[in-house]
C-alpha atoms as a PDB file:
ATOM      1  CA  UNK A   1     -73.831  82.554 -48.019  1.00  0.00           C
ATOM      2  CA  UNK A   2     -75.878  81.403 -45.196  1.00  0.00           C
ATOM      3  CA  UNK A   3     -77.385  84.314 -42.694  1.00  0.00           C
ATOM      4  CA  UNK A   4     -77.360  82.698 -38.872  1.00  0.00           C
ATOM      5  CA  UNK A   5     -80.519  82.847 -37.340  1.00  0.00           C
ATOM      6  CA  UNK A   6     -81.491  82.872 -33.763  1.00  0.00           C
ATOM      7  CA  UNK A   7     -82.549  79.261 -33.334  1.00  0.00           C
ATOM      8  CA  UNK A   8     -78.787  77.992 -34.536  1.00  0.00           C
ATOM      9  CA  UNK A   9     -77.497  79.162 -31.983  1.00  0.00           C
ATOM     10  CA  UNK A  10     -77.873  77.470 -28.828  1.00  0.00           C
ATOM     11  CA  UNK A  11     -76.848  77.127 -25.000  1.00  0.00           C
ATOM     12  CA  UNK A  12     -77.211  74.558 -22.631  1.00  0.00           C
ATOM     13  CA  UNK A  13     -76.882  74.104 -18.783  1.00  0.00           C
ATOM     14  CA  UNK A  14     -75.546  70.670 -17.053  1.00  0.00           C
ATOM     15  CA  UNK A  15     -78.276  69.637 -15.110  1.00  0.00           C
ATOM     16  CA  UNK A  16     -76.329  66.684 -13.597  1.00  0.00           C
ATOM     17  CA  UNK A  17     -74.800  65.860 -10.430  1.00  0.00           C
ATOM     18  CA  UNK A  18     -72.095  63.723 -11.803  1.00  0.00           C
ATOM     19  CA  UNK A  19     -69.324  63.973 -13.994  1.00  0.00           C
ATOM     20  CA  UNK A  20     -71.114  63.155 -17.372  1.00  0.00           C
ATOM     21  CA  UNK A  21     -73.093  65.932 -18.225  1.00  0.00           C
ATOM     22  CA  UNK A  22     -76.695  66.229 -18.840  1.00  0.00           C
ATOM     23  CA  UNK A  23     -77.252  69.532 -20.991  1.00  0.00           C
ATOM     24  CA  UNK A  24     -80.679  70.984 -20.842  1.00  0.00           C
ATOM     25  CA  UNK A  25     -81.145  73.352 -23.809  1.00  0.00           C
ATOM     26  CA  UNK A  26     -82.428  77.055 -23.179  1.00  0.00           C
ATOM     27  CA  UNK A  27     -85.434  77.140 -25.135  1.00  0.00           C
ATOM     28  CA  UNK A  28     -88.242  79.250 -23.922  1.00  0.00           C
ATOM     29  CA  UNK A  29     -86.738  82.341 -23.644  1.00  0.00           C
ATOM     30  CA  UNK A  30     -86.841  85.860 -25.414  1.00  0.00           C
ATOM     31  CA  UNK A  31     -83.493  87.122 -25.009  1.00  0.00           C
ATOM     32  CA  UNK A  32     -79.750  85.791 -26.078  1.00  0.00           C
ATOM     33  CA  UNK A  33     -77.115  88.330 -26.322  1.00  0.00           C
ATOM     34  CA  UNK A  34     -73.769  87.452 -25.184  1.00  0.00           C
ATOM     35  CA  UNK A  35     -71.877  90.062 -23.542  1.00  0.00           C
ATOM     36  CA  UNK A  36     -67.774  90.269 -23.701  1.00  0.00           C
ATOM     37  CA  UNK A  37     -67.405  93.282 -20.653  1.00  0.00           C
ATOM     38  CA  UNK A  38     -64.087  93.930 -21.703  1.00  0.00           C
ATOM     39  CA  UNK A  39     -61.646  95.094 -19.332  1.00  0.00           C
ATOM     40  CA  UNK A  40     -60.137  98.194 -20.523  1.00  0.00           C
ATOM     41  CA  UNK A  41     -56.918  99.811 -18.352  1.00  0.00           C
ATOM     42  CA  UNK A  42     -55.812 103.581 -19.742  1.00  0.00           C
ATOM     43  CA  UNK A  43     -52.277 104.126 -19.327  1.00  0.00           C
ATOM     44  CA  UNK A  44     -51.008 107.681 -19.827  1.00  0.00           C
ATOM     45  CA  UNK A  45     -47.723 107.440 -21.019  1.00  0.00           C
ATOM     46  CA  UNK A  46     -45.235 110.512 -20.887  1.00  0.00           C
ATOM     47  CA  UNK A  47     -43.490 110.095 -24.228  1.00  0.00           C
ATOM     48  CA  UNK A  48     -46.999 110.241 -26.101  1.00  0.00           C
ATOM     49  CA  UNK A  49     -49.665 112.780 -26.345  1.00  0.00           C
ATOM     50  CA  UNK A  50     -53.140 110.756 -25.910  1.00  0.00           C
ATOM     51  CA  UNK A  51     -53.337 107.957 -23.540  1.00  0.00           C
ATOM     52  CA  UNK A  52     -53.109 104.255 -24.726  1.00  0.00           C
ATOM     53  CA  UNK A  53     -56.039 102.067 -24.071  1.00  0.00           C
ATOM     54  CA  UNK A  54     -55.009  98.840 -22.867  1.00  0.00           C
ATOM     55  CA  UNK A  55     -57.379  95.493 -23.137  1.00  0.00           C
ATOM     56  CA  UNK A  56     -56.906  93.518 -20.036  1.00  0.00           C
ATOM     57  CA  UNK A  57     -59.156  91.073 -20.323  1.00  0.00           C
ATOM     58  CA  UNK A  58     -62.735  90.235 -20.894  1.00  0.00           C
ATOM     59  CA  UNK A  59     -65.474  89.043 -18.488  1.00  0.00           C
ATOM     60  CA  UNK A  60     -68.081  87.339 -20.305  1.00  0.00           C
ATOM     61  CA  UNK A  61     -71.280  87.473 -19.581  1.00  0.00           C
ATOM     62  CA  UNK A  62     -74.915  86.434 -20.135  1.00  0.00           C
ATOM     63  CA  UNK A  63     -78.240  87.207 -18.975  1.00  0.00           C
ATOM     64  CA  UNK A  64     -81.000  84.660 -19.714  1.00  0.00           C
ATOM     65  CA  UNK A  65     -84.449  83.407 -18.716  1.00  0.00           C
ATOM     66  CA  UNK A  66     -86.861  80.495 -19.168  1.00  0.00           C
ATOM     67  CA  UNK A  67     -90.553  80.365 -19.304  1.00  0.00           C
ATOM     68  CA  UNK A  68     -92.411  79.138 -16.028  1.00  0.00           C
ATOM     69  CA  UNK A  69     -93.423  75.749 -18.461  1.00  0.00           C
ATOM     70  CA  UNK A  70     -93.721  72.887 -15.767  1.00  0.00           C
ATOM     71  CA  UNK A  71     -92.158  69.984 -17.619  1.00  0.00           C
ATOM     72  CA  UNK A  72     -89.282  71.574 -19.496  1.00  0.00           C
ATOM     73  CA  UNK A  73     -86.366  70.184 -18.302  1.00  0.00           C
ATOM     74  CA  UNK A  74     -84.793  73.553 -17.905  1.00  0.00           C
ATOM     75  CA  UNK A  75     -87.481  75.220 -16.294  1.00  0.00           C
ATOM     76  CA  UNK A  76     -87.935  72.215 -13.720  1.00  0.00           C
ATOM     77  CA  UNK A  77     -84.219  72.243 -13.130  1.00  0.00           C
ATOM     78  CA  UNK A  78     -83.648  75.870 -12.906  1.00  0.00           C
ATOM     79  CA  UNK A  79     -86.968  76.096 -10.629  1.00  0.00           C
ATOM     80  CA  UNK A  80     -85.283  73.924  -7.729  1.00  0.00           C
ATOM     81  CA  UNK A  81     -82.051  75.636  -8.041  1.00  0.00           C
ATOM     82  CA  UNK A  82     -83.946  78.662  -7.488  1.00  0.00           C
ATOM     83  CA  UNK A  83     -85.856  77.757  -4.685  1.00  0.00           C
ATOM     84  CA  UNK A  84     -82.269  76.235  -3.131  1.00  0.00           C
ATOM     85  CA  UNK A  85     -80.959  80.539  -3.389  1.00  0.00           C
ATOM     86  CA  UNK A  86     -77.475  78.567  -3.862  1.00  0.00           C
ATOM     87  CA  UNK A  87     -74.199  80.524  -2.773  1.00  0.00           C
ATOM     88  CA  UNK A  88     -70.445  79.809  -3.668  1.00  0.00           C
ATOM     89  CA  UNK A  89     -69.294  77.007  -5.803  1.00  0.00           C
ATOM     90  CA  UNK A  90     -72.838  75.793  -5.365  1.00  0.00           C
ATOM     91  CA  UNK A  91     -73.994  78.491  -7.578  1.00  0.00           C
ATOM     92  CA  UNK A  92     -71.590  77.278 -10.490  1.00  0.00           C
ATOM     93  CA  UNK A  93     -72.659  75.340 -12.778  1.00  0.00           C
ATOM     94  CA  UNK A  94     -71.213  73.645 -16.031  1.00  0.00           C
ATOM     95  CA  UNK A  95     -72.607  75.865 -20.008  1.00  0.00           C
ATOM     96  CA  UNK A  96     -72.313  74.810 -22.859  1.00  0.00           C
ATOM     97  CA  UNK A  97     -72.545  77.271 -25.552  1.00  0.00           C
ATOM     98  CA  UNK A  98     -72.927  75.862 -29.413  1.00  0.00           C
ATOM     99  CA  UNK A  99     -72.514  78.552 -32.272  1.00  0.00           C
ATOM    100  CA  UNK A 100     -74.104  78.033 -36.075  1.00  0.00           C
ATOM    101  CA  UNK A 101     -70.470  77.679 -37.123  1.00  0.00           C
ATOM    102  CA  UNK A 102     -69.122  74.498 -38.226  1.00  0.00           C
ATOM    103  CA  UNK A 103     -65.759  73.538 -36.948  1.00  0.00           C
ATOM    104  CA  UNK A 104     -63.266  72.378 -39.581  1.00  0.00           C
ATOM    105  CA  UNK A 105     -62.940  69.010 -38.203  1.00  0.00           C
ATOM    106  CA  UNK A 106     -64.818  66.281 -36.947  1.00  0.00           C
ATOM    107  CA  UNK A 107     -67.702  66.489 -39.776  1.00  0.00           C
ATOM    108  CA  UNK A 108     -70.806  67.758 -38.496  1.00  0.00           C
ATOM    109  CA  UNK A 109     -69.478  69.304 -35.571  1.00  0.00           C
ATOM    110  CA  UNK A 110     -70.069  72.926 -34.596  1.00  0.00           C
ATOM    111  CA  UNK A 111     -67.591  75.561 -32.835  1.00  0.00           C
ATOM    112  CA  UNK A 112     -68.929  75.164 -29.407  1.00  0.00           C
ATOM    113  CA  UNK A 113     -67.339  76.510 -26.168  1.00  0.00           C
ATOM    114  CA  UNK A 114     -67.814  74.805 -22.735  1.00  0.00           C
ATOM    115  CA  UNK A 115     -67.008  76.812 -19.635  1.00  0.00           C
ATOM    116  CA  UNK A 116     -68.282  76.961 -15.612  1.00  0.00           C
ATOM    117  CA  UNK A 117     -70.617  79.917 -14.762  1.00  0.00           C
ATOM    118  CA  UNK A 118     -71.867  81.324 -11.602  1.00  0.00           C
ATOM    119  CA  UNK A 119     -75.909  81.322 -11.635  1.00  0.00           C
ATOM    120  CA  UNK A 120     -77.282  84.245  -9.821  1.00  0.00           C
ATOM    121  CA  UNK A 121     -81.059  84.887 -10.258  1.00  0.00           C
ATOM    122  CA  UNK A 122     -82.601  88.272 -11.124  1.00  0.00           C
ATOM    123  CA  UNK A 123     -86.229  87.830 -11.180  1.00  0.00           C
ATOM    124  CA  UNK A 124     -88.937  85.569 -10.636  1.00  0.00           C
ATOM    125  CA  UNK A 125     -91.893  87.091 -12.496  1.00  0.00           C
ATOM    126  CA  UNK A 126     -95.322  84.975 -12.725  1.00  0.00           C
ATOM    127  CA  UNK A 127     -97.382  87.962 -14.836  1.00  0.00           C
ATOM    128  CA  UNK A 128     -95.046  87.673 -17.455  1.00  0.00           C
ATOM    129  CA  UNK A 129     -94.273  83.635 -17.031  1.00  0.00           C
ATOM    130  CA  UNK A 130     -90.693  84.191 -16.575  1.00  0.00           C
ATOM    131  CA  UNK A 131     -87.394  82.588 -13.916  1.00  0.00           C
ATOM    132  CA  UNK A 132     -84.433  85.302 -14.962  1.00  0.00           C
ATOM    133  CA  UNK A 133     -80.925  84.558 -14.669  1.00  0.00           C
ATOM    134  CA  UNK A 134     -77.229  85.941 -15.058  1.00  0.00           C
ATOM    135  CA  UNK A 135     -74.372  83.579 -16.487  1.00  0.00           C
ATOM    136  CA  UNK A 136     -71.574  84.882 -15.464  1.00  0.00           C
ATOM    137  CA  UNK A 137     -68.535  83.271 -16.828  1.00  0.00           C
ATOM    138  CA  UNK A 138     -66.351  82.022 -13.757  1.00  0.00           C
ATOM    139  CA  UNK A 139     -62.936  80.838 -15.276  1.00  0.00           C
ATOM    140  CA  UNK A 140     -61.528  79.528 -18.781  1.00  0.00           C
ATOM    141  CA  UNK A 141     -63.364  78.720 -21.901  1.00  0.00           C
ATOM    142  CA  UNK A 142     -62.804  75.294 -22.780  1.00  0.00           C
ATOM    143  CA  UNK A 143     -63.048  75.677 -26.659  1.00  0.00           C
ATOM    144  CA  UNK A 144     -63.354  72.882 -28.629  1.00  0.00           C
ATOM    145  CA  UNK A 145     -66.754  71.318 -31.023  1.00  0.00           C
ATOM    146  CA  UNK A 146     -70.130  69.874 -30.609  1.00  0.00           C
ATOM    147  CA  UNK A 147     -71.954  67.263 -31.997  1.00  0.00           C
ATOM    148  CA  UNK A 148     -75.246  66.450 -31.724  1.00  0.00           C
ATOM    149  CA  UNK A 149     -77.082  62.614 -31.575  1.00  0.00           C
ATOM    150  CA  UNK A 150     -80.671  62.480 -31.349  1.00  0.00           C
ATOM    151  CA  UNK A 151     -80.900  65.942 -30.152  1.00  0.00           C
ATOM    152  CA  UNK A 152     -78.318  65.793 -27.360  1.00  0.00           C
ATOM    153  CA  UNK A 153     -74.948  67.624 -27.971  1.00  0.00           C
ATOM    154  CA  UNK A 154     -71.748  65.615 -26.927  1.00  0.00           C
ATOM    155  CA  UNK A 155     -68.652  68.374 -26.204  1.00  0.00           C
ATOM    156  CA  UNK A 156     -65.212  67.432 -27.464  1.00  0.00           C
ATOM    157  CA  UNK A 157     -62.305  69.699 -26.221  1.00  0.00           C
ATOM    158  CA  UNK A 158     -60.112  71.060 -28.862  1.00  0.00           C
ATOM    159  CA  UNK A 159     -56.646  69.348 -28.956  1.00  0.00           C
END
């Protein structure tokens, strides 16, 4: 039995302007958790005695960074979106999130999910070298695999 460890899993932002991605991996960061916000309504119902918890829906989120490294594709990419302080649909922009988990069919592919998320910066912070960032999930998860040729991930959507 095989323990995942942090490097397996991995996330990527489309860095392209067209309609054929160009995922830049998160690398140089020191944080990865993967929040689910879950969306919980409490309904008090009359014919029992404790109220009923009711899961509505979730709201994933993710809050992320990259080191100030001039030349990382990331870094250079998420520097100039920065500096743009985009609003609205500009602000969204294509993840792709790869877990250590491989997916039953095609060989050598991984459970990956693919979905559009609204990039809002936190923090720009030279002393400790870091550009911070919120994911915030803005509409379905496309779930489907990921597999990977010379380093680049290619995203198929599950049937």
């Amino acid at each position: 039995m095989a323990t995942w460890e942090k490097q397996n899993s991995m996330l990527f932002v489309d860095t392209s302007a067209s309609t054929t991605p160009s995922w830049a991996r998160v690398r140089k960061s020191t944080v990865f958790e993967l929040s689910f916000n879950p969306e919980i309504e409490t309904q008090d119902f009359i014919d029992q005695q404790f109220p009923s918890d009711i899961l509505k829906y979730y709201k994933p989120t993710m809050e992320q960074e990259t080191m100030l490294e001039e030349g990382d594709e990331l870094f250079d990419y998420m520097f100039s979106l920065m500096d743009s302080l985009p609003t609205g649909t500009q602000a969204v922009r294509p993840v792709l999130l790869v877990f250590p988990k491989g997916a039953e069919t095609p060989e050598g592919a991984f459970v990956a999910w693919k979905v559009d998320c609204t990039v809002s910066f936190t923090s720009y912070n030279p002393v400790e070298k870091k550009l911070s960032f919120s994911l915030s999930f803005a509409g379905d998860i496309q779930r489907g695999t990921a597999a990977f040729t010379a380093g680049a991930p290619t995203f198929t959507a599950a049937g």
